[in-house]
PDB file of N, CA and C in Angstrom:
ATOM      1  N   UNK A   1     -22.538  14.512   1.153  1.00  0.00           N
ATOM      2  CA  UNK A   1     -21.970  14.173  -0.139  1.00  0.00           C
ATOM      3  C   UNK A   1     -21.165  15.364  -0.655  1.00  0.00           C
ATOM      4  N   UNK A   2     -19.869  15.175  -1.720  1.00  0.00           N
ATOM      5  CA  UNK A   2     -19.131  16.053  -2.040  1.00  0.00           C
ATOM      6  C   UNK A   2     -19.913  16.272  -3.538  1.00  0.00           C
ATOM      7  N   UNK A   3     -19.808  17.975  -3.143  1.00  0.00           N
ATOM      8  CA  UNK A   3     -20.241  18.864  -3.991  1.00  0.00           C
ATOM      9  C   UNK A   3     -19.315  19.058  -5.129  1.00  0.00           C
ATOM     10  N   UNK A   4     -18.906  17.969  -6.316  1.00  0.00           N
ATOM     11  CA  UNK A   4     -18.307  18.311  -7.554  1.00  0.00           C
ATOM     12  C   UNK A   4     -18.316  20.184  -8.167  1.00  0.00           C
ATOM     13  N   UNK A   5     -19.373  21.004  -8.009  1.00  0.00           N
ATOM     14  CA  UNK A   5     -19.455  22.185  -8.894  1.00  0.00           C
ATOM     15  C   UNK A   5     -18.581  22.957  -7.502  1.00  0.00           C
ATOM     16  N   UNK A   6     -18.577  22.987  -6.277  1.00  0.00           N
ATOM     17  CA  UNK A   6     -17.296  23.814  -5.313  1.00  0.00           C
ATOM     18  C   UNK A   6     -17.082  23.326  -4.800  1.00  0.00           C
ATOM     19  N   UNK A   7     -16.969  21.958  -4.392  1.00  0.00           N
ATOM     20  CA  UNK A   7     -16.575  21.493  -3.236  1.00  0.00           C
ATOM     21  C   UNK A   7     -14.563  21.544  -3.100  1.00  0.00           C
ATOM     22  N   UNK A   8     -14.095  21.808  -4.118  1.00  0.00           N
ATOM     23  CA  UNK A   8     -12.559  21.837  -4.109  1.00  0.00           C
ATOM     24  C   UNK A   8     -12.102  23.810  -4.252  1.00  0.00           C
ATOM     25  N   UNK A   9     -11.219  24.060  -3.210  1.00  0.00           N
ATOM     26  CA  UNK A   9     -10.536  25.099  -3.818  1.00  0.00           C
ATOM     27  C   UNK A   9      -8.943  24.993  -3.199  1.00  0.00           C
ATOM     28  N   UNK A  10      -8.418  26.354  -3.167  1.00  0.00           N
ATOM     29  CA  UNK A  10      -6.602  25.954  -3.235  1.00  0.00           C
ATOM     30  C   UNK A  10      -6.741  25.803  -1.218  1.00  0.00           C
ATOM     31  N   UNK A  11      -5.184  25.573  -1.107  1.00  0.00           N
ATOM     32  CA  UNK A  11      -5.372  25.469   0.383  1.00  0.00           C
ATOM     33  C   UNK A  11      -4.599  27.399   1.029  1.00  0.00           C
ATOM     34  N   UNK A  12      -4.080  27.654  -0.448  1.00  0.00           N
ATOM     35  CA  UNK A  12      -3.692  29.516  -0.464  1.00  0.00           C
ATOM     36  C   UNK A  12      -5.608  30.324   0.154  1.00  0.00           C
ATOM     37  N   UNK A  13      -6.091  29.956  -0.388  1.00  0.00           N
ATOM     38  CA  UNK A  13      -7.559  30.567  -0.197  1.00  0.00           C
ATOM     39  C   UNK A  13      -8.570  30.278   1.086  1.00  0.00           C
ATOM     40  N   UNK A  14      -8.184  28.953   1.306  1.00  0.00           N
ATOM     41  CA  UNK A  14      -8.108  28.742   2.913  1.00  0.00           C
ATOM     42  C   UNK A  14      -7.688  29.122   3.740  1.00  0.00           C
ATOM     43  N   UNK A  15      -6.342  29.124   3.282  1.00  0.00           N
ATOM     44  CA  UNK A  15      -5.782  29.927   4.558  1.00  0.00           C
ATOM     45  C   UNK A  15      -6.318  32.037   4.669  1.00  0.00           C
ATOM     46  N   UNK A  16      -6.634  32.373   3.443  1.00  0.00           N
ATOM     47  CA  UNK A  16      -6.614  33.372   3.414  1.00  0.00           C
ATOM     48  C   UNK A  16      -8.260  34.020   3.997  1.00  0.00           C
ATOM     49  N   UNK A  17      -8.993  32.642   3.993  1.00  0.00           N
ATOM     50  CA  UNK A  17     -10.878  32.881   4.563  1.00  0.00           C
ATOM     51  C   UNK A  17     -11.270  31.698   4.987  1.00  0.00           C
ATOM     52  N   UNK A  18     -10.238  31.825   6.045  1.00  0.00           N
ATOM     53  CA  UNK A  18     -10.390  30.067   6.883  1.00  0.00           C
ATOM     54  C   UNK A  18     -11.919  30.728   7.500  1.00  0.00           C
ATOM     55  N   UNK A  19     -12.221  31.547   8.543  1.00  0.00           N
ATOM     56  CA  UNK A  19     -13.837  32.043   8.583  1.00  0.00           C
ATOM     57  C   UNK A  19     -14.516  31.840   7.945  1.00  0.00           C
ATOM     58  N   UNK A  20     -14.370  31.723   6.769  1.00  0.00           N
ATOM     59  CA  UNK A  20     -15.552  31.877   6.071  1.00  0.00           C
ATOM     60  C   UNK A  20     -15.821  30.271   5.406  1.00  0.00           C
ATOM     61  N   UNK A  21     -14.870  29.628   5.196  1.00  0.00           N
ATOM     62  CA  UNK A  21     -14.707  28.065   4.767  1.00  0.00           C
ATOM     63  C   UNK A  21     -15.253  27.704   5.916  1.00  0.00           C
ATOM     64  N   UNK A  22     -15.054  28.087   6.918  1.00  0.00           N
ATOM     65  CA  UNK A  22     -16.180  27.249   8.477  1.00  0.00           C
ATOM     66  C   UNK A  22     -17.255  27.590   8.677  1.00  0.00           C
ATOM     67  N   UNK A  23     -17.548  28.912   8.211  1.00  0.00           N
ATOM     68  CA  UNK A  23     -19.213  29.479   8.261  1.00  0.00           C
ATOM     69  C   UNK A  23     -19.997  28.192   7.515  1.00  0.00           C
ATOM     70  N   UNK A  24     -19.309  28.338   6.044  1.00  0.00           N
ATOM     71  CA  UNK A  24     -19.714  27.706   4.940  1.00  0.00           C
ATOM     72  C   UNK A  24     -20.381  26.029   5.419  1.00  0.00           C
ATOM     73  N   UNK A  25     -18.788  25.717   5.995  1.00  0.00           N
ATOM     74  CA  UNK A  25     -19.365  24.092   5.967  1.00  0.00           C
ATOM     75  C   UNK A  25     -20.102  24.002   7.369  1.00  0.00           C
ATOM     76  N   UNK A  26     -19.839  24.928   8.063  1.00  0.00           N
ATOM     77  CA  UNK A  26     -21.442  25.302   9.371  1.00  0.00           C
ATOM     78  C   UNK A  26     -22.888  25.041   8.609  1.00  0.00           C
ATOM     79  N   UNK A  27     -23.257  25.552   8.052  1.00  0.00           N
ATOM     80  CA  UNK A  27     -24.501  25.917   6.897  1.00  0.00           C
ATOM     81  C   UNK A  27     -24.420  25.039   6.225  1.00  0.00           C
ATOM     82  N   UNK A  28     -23.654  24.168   5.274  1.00  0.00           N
ATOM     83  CA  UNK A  28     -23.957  23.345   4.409  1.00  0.00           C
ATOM     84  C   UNK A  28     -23.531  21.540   4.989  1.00  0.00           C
ATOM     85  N   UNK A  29     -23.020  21.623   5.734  1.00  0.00           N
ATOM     86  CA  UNK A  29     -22.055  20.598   6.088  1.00  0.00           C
ATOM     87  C   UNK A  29     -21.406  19.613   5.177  1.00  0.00           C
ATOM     88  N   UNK A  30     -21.399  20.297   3.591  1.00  0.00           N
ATOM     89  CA  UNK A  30     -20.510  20.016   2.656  1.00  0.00           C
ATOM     90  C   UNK A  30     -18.770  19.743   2.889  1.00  0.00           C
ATOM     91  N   UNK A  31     -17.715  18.706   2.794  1.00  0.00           N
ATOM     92  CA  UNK A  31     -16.709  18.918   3.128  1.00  0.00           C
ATOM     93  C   UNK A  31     -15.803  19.806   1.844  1.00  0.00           C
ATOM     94  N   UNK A  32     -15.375  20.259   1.793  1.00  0.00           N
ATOM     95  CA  UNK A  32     -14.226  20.752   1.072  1.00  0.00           C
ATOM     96  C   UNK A  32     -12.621  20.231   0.764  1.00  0.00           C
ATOM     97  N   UNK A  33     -12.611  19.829  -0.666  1.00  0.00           N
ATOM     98  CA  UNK A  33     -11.101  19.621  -0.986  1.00  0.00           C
ATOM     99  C   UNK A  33     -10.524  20.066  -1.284  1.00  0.00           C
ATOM    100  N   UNK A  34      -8.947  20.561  -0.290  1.00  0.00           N
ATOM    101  CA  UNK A  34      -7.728  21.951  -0.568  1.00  0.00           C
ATOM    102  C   UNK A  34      -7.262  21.100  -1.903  1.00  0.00           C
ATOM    103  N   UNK A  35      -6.541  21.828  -2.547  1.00  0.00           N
ATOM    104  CA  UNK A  35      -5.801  21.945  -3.570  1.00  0.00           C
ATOM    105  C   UNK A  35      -4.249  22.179  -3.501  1.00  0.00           C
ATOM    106  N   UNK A  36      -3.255  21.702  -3.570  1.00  0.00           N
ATOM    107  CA  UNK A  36      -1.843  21.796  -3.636  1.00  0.00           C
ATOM    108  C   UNK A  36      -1.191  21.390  -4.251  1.00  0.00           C
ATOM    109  N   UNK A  37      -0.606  22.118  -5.127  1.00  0.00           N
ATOM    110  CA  UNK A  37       0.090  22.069  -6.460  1.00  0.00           C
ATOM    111  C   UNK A  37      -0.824  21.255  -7.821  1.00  0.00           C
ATOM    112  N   UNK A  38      -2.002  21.379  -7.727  1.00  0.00           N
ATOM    113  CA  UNK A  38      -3.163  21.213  -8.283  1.00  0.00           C
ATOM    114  C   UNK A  38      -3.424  19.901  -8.288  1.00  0.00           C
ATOM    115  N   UNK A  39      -2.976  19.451  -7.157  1.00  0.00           N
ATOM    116  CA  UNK A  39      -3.227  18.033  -6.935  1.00  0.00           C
ATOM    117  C   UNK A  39      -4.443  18.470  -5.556  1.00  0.00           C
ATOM    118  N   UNK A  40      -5.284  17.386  -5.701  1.00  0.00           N
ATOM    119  CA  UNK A  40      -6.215  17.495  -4.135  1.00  0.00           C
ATOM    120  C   UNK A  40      -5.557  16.662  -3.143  1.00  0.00           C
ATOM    121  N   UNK A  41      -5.612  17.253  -1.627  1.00  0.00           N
ATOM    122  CA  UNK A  41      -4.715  16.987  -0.967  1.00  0.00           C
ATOM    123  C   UNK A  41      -5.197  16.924   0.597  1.00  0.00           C
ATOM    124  N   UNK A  42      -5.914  17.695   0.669  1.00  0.00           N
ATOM    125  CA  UNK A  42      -6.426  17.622   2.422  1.00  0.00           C
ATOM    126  C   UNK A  42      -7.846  17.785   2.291  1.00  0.00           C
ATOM    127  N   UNK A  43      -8.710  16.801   2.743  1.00  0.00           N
ATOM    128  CA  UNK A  43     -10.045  17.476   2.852  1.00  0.00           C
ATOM    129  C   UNK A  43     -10.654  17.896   4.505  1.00  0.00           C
ATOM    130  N   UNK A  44     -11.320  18.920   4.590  1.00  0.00           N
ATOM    131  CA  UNK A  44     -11.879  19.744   5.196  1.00  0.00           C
ATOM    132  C   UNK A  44     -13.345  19.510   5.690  1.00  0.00           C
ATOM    133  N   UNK A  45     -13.776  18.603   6.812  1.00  0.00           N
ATOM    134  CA  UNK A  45     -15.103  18.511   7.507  1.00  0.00           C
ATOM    135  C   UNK A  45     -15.361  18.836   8.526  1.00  0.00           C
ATOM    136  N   UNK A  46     -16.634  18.679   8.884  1.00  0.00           N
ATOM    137  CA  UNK A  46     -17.220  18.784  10.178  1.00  0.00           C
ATOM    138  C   UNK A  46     -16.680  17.660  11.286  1.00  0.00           C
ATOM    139  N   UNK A  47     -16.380  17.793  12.290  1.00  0.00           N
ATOM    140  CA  UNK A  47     -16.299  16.918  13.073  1.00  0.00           C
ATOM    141  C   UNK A  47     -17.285  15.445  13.222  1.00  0.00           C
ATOM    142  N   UNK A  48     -18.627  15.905  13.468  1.00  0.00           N
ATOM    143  CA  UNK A  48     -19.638  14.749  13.408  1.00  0.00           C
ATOM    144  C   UNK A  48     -19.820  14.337  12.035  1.00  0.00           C
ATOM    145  N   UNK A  49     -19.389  14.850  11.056  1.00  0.00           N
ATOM    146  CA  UNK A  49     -19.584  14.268   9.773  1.00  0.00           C
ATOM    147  C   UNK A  49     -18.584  12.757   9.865  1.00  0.00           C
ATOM    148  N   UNK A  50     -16.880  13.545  10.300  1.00  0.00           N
ATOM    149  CA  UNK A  50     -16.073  12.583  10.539  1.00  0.00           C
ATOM    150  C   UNK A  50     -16.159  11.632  11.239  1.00  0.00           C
ATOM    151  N   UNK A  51     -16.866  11.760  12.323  1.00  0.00           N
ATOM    152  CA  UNK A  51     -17.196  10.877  13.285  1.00  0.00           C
ATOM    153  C   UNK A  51     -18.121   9.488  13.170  1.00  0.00           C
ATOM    154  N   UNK A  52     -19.318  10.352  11.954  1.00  0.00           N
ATOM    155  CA  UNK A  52     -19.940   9.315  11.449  1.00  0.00           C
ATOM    156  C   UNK A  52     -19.206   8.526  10.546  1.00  0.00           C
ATOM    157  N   UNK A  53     -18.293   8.855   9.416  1.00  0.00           N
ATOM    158  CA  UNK A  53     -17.172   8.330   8.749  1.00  0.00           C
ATOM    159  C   UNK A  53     -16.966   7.446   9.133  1.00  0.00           C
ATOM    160  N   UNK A  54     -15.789   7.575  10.066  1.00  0.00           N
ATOM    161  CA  UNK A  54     -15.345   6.492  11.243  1.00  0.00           C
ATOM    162  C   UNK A  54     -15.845   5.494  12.053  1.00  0.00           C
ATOM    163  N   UNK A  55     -17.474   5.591  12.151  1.00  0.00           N
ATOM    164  CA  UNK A  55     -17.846   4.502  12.434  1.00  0.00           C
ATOM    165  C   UNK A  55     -18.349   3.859  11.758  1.00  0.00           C
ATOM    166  N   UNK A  56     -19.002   4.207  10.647  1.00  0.00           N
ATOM    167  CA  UNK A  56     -19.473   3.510   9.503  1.00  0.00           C
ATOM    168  C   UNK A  56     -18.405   2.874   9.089  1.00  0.00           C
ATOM    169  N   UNK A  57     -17.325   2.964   9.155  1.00  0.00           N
ATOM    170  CA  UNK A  57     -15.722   2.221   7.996  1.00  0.00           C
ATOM    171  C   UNK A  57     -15.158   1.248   9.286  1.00  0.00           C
ATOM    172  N   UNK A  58     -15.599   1.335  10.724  1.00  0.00           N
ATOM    173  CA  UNK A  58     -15.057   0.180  11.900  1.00  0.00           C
ATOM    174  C   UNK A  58     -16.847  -1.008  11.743  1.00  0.00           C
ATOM    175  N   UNK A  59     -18.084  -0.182  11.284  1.00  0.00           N
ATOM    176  CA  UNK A  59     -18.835  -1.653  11.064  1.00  0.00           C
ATOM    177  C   UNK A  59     -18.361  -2.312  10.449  1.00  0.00           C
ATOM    178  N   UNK A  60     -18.260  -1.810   8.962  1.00  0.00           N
ATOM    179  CA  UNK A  60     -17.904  -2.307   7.698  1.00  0.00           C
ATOM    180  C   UNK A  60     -16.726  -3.272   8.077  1.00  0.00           C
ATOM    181  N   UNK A  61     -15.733  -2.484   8.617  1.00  0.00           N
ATOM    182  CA  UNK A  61     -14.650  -4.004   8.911  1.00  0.00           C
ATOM    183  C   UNK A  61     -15.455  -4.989   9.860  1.00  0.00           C
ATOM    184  N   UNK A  62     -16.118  -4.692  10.527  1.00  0.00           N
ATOM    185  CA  UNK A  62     -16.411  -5.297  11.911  1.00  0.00           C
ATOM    186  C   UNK A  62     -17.442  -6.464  10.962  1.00  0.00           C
ATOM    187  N   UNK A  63     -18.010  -6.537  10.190  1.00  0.00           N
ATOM    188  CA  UNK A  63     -18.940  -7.154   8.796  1.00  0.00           C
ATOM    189  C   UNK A  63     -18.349  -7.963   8.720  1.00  0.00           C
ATOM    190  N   UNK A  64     -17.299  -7.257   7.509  1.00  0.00           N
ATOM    191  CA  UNK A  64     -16.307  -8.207   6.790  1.00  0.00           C
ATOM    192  C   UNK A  64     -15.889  -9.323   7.276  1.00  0.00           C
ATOM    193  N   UNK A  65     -15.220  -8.743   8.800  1.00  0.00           N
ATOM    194  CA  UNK A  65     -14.256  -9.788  10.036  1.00  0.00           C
ATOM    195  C   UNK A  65     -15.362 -11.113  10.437  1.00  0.00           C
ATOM    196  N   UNK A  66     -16.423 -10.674  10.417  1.00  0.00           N
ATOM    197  CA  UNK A  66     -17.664 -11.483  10.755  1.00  0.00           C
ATOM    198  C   UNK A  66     -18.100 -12.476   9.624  1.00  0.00           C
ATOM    199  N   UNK A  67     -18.224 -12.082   8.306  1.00  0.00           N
ATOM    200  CA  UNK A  67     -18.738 -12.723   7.376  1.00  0.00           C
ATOM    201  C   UNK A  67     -17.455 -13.864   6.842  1.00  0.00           C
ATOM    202  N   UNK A  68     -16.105 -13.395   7.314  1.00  0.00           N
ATOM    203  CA  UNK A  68     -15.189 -14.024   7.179  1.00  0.00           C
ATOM    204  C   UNK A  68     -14.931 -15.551   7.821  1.00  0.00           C
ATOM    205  N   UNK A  69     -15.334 -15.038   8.728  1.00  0.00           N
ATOM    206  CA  UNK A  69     -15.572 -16.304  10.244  1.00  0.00           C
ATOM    207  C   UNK A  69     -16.254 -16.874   9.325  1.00  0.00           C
ATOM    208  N   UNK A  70     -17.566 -16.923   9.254  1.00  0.00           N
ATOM    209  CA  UNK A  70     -18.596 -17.561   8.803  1.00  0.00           C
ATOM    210  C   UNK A  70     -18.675 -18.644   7.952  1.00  0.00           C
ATOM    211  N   UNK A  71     -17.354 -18.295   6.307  1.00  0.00           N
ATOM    212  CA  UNK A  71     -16.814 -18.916   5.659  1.00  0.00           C
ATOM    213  C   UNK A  71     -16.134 -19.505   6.221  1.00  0.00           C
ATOM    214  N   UNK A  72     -15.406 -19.820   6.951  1.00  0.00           N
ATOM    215  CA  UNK A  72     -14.706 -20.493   8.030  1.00  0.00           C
ATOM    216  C   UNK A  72     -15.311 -21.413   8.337  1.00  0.00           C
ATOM    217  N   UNK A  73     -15.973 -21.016   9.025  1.00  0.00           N
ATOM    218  CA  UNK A  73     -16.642 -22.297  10.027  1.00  0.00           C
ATOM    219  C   UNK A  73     -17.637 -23.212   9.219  1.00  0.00           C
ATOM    220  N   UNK A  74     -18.336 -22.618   7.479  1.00  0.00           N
ATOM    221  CA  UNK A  74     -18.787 -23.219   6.860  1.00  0.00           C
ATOM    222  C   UNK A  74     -17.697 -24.523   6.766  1.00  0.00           C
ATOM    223  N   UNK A  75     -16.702 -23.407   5.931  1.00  0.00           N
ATOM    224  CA  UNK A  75     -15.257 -24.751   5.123  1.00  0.00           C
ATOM    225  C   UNK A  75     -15.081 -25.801   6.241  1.00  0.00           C
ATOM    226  N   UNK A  76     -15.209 -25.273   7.462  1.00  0.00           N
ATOM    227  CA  UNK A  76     -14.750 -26.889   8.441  1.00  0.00           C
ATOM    228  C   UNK A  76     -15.929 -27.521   8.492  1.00  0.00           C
ATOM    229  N   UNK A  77     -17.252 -27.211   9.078  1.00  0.00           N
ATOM    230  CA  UNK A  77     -18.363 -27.875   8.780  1.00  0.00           C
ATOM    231  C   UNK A  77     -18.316 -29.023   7.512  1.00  0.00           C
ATOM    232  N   UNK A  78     -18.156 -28.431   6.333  1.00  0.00           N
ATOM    233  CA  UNK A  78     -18.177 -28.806   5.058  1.00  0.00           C
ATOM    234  C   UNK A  78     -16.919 -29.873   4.773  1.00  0.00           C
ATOM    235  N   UNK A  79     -16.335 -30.079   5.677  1.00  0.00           N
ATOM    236  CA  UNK A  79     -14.829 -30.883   5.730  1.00  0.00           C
ATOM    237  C   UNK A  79     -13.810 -30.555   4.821  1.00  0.00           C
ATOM    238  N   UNK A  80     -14.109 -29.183   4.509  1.00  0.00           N
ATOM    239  CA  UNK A  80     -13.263 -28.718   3.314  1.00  0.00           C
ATOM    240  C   UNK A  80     -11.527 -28.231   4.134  1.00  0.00           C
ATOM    241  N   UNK A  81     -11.495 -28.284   5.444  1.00  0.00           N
ATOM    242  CA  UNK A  81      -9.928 -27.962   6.002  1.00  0.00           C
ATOM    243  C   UNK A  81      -9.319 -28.559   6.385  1.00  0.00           C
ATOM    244  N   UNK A  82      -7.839 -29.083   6.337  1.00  0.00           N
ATOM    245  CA  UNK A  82      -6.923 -29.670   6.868  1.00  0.00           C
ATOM    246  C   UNK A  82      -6.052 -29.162   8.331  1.00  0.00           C
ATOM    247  N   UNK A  83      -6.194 -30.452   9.142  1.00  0.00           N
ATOM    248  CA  UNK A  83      -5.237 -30.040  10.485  1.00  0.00           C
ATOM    249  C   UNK A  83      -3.973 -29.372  10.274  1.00  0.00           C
ATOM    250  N   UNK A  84      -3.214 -28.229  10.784  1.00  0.00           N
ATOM    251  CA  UNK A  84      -2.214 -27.605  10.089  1.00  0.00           C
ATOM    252  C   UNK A  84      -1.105 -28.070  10.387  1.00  0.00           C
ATOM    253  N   UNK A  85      -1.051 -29.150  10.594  1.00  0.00           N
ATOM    254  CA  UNK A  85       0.497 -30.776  10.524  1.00  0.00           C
ATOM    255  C   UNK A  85       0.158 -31.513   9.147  1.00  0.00           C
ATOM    256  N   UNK A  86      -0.915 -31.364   8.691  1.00  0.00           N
ATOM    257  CA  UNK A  86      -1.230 -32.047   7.413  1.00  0.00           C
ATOM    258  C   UNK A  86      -0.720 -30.590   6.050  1.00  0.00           C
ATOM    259  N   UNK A  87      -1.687 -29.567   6.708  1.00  0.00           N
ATOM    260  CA  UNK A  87      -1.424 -28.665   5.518  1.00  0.00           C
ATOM    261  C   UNK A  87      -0.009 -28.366   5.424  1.00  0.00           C
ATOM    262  N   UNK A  88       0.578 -28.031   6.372  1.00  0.00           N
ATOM    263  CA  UNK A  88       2.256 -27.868   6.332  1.00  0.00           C
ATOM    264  C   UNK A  88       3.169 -29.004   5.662  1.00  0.00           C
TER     265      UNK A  88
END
């Protein structure tokens, strides 16, 4: 989870203790958000953090795509769809 009280600093200060921003998220595995032009702009993780990211957000579609069907195949069950020479 992102740490609201540091989890953001500039991406000038990164570059200037990139070591030490990797020690950091070594030890905490907190990600960090750069800062540019005081807008937030790049965030900064661990690899396996990302990794878990990424698969958690391909179930989630992989759900959705599934629960979608489902309604589907209810609505035809349910005789709620038209042949698509009728709907057209």
């Amino acid at each position: 989870m992102l740490n609201l009280e540091r989890g953001f600093d500039s991406l000038t200060s990164f570059k200037r203790q990139t070591a030490g921003y990797v020690d950091r998220l070594d030890e905490t595995g907190e990600p960090v958000v750069l800062i540019v032009h005081g807008k937030a702009f790049v965030v900064v993780q661990d690899a396996a953090t990302y990794q878990k990211l990424v698969e958690a957000a391909g179930k989630r579609d992989r759900e959705e795509t599934i629960a979608a069907i489902q309604v589907g195949l209810y609505n035809v069950r349910a005789g709620r769809n038209k042949p698509t020479r009728m709907a057209l």
